[in-house]
Protein backbone atom coordinates (compact mmCIF):
# COMPACT_ATOMS: atom_id res chain seq x y z
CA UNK A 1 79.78 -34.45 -88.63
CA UNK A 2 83.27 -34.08 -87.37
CA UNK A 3 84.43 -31.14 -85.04
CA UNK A 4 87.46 -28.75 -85.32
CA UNK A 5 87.86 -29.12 -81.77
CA UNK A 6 87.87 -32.29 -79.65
CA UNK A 7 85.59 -31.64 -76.10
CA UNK A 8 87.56 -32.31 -73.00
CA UNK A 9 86.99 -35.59 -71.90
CA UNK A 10 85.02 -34.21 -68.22
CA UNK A 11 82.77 -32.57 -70.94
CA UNK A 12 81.95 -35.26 -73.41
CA UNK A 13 80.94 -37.43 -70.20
CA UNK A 14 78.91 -34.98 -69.50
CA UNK A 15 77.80 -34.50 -73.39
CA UNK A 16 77.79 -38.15 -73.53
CA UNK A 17 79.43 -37.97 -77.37
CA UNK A 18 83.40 -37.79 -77.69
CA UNK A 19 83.20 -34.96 -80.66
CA UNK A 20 80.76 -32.84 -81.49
CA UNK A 21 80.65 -29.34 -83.53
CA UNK A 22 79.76 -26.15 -80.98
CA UNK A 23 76.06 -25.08 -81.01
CA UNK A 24 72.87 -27.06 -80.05
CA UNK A 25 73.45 -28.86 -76.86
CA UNK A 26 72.76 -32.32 -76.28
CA UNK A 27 69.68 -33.05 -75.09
CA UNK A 28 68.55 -35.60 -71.95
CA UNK A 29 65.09 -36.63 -70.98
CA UNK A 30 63.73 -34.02 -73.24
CA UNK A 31 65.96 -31.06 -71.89
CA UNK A 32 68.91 -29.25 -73.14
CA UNK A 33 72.14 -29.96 -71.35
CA UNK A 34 73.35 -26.62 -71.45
CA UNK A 35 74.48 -23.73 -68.83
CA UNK A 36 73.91 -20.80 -71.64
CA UNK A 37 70.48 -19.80 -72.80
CA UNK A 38 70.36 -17.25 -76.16
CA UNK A 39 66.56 -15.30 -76.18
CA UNK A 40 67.74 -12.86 -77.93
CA UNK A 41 66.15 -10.82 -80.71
CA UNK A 42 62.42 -12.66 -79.66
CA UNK A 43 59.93 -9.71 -78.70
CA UNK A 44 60.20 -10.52 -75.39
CA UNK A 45 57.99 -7.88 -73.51
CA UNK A 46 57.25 -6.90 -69.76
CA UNK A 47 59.47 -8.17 -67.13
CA UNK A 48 60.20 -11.78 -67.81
CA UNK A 49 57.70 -13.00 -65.37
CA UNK A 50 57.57 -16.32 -66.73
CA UNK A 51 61.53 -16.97 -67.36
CA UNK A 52 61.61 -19.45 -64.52
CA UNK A 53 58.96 -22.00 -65.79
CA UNK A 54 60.68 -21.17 -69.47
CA UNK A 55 64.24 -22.34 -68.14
CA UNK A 56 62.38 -25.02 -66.67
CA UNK A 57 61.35 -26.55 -69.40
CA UNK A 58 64.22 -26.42 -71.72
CA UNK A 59 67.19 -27.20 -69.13
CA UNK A 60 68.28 -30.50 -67.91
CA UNK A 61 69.71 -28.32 -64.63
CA UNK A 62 67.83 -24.77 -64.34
CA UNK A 63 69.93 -23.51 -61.84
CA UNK A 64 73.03 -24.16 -63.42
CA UNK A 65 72.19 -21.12 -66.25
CA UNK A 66 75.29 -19.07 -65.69
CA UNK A 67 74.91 -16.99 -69.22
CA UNK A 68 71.38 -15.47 -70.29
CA UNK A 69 71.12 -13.20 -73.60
CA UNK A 70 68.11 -11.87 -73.50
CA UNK A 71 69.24 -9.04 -76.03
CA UNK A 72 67.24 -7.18 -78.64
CA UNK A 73 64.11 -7.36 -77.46
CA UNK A 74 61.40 -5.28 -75.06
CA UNK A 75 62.11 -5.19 -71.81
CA UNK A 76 60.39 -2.95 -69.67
CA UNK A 77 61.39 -4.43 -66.18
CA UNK A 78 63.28 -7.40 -64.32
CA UNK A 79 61.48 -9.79 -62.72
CA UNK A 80 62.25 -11.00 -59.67
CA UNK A 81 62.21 -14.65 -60.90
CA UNK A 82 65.42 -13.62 -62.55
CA UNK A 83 67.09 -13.69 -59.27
CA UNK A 84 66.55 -17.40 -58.71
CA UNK A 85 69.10 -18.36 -61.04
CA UNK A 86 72.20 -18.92 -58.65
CA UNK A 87 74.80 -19.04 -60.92
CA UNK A 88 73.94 -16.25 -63.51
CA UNK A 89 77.36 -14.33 -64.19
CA UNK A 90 76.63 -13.24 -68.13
CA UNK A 91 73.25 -11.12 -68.60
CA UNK A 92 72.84 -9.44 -72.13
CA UNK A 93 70.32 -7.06 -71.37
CA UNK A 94 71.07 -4.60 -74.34
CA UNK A 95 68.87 -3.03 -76.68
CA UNK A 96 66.51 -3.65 -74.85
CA UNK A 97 63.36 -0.54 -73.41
CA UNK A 98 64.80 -0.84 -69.34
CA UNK A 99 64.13 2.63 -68.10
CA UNK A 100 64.57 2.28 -64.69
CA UNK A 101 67.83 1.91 -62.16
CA UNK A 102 65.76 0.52 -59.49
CA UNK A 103 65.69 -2.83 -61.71
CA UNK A 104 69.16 -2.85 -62.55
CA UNK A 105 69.26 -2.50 -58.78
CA UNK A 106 67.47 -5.47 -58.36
CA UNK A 107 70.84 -7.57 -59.84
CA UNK A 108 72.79 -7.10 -57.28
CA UNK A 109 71.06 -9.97 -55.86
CA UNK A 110 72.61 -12.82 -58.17
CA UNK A 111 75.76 -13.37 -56.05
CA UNK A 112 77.86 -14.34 -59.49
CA UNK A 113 76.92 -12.13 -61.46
CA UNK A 114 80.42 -10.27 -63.13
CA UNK A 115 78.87 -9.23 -66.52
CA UNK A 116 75.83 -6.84 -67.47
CA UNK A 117 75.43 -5.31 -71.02
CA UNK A 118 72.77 -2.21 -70.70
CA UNK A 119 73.70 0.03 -73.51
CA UNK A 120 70.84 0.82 -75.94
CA UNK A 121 68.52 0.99 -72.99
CA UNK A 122 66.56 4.12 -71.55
CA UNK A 123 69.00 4.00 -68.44
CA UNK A 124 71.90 4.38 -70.12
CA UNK A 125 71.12 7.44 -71.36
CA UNK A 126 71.06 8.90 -67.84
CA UNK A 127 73.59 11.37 -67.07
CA UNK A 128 76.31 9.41 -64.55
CA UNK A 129 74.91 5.89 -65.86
CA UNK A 130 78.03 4.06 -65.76
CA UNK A 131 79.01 5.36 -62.25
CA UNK A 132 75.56 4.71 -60.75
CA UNK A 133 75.34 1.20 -62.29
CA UNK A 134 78.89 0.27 -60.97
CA UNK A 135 78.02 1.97 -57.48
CA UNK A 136 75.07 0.29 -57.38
CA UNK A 137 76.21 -3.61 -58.61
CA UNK A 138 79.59 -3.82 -57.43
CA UNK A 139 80.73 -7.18 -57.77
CA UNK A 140 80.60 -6.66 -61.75
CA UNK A 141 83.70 -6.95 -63.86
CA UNK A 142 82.47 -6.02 -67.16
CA UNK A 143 79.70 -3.38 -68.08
CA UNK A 144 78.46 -2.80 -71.69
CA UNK A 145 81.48 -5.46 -73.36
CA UNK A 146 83.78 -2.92 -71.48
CA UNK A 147 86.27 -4.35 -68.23
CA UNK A 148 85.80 -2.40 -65.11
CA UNK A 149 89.47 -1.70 -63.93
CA UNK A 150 90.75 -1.09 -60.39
CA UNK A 151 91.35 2.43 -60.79
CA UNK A 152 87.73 3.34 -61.98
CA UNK A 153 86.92 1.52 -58.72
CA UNK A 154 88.67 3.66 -56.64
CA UNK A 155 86.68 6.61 -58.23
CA UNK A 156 83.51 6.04 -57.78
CA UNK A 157 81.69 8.00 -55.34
CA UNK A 158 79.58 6.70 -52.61
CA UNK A 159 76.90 7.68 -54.74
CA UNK A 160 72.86 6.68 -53.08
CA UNK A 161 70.90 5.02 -55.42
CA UNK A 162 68.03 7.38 -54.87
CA UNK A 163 69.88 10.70 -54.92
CA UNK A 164 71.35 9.41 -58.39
CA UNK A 165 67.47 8.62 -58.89
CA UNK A 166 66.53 12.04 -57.19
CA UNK A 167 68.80 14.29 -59.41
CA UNK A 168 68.09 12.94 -62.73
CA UNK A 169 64.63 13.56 -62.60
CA UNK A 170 64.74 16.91 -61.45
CA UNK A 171 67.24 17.42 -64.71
CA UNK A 172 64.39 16.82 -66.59
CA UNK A 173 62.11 18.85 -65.61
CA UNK A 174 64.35 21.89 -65.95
């Protein structure tokens, strides 16, 4: 099959084809050769305890993952073997059943991270969400498909995770 668009030739070394149409990556010794990995829409439930040995499995170079959709599906939580993906900068977490900020929290750990997608998530619908998420993981460029600019920067608070925390719940029990 021909492609529309010829790969640059430092990719198609590292393809090891000179054309070949965007989608399934090539695969080496079993393994994808891929930095992207699309779960979404799967019935993924808990807290992705097992993504590590997953990734494992179906990269050629696990720690090179830099974009992770795990859209449209359960969530409940973020496991910590999330974090040990280095290079993570895309995370699709929408639609998704996160309730808590202390997880989203928990991101601010992957030191590349730049985009997070949330929306359609229990915590979003927390009064202040956008403010406490960009207080909270402030090395992120984009939140919910949406560019964080300088100015909104300069306007957020010096909000404390746990008085954000603190003051929603006592909103709901009123």
């Amino acid at each position: 099959m021909e492609s529309m668009w010829p790969l640059p030739s430092s990719l198609q070394e590292f393809y090891g084809v000179s054309d070949r149409m965007l989608g399934v990556p090539a695969k080496r010794h079993g393994r994808y050769k891929t930095a992207s990995m699309f779960l979404s829409n799967n019935r993924l439930t808990g807290g992705l305890n097992d993504i590590r040995l997953l990734v494992d499995k179906l990269l050629w170079q696990p720690n090179a993952l830099c974009w992770l959709d795990l859209s449209h599906n359960q969530l409940t939580d973020l496991s910590d073997e999330l974090l040990g993906f280095p290079n993570l900068s895309k995370l699709y977490l929408h639609h998704n059943r996160l309730a808590s900020l202390c997880a989203v929290e928990r991101l601010n750990r992957l030191p590349k991270l730049r985009s997070v997608t949330l929306q359609n998530n229990p915590v979003a619908e927390y009064h202040g969400y956008r403010t406490a998420v960009l207080s909270v993981l402030k090395r992120i460029t984009r939140l919910d498909f949406v560019s964080v600019t300088e100015s909104e920067r300069c306007l957020l608070p010096p909000i404390a995770l746990e008085s954000f925390i603190k003051n929603y719940l006592m909103r709901q029990k009123s």
